[in-house]
Protein backbone atom coordinates (compact mmCIF):
# COMPACT_ATOMS: atom_id res chain seq x y z
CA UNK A 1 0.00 0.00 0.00
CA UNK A 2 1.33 3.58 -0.82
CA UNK A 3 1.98 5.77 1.98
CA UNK A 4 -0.21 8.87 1.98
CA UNK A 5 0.74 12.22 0.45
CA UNK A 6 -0.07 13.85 4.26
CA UNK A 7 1.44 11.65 7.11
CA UNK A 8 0.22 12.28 10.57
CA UNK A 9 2.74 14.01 12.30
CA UNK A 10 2.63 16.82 8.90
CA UNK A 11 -1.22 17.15 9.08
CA UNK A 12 -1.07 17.82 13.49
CA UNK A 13 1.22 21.13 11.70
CA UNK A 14 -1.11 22.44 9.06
CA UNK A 15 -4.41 21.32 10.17
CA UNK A 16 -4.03 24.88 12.59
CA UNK A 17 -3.04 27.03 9.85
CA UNK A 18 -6.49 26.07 7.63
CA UNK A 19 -9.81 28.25 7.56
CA UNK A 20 -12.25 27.37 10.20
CA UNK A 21 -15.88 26.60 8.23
CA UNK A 22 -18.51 25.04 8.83
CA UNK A 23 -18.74 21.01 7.56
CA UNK A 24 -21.99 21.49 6.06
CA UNK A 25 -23.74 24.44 4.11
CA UNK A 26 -27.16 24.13 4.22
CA UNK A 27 -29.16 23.23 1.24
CA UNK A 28 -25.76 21.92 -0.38
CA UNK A 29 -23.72 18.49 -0.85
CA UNK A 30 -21.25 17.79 2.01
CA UNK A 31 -18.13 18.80 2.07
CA UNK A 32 -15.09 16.78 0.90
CA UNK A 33 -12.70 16.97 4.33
CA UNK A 34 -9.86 19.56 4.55
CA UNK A 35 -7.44 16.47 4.31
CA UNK A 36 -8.95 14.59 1.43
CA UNK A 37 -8.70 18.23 -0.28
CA UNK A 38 -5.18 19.20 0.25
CA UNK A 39 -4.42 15.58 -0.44
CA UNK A 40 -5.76 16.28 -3.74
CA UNK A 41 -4.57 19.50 -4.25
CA UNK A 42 -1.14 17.97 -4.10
CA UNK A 43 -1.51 14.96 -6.16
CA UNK A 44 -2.66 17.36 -8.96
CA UNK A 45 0.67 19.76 -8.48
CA UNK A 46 2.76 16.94 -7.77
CA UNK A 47 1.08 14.74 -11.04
CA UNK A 48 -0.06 17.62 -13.39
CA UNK A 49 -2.50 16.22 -13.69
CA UNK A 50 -5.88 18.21 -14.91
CA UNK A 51 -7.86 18.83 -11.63
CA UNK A 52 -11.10 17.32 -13.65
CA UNK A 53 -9.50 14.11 -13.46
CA UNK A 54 -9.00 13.66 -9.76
CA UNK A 55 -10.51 10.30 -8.76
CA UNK A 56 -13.89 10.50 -7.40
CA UNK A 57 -13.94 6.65 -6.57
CA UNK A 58 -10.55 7.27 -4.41
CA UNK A 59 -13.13 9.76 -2.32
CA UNK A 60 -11.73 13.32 -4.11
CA UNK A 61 -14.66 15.77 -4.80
CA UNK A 62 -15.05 17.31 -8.14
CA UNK A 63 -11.80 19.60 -9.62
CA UNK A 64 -13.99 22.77 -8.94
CA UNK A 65 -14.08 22.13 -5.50
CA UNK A 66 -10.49 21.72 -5.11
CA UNK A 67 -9.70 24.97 -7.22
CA UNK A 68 -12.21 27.02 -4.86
CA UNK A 69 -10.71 25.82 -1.37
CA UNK A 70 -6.79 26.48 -3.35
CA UNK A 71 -8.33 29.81 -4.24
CA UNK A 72 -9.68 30.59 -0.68
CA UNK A 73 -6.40 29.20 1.03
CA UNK A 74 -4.23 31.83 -1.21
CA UNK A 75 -6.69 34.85 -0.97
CA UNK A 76 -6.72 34.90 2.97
CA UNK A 77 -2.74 33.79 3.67
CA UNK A 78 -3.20 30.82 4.37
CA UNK A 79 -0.29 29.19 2.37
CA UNK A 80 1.89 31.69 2.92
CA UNK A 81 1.24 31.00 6.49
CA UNK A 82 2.16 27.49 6.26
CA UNK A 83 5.08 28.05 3.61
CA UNK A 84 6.28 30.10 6.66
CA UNK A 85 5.76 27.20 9.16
């Protein structure tokens, strides 16, 4: 089995750093977890691959999704906080 893109001890430092919102919207699908998205948002930099073709069956959410949350992570600091960390 692979190890994962995130191990433990590396989530316990960013998992601070990310936006606090809430799980659930209402009157919209769930959200995919902040670790299944950053996962993905990795495999796609690390790949190249096209966000569009992230895996759904693997449990990644639709591209969009990922581009939004990489969007809202760079607009409020949030990866420059952690670049810093």
């Amino acid at each position: 089995m692979a190890s994962p893109l995130i191990s433990a001890e590396l989530w316990a430092v960013i998992e601070p750093h990310l936006l606090a919102i809430p799980v659930r919207l209402k009157g919209r699908r769930p959200r995919v977890s902040d670790r299944s998205t950053l996962t993905g948002i990795l495999f796609v930099l690390l790949t190249g691959i096209p966000r569009e073709m992230l895996p759904r069956e693997k449990g990644c959410g639709s591209g969009v999704d990922y581009w939004r949350r990489l969007r809202d992570c760079q607009r409020t600091g949030v990866l420059d906080g952690l670049h810093r960390e």
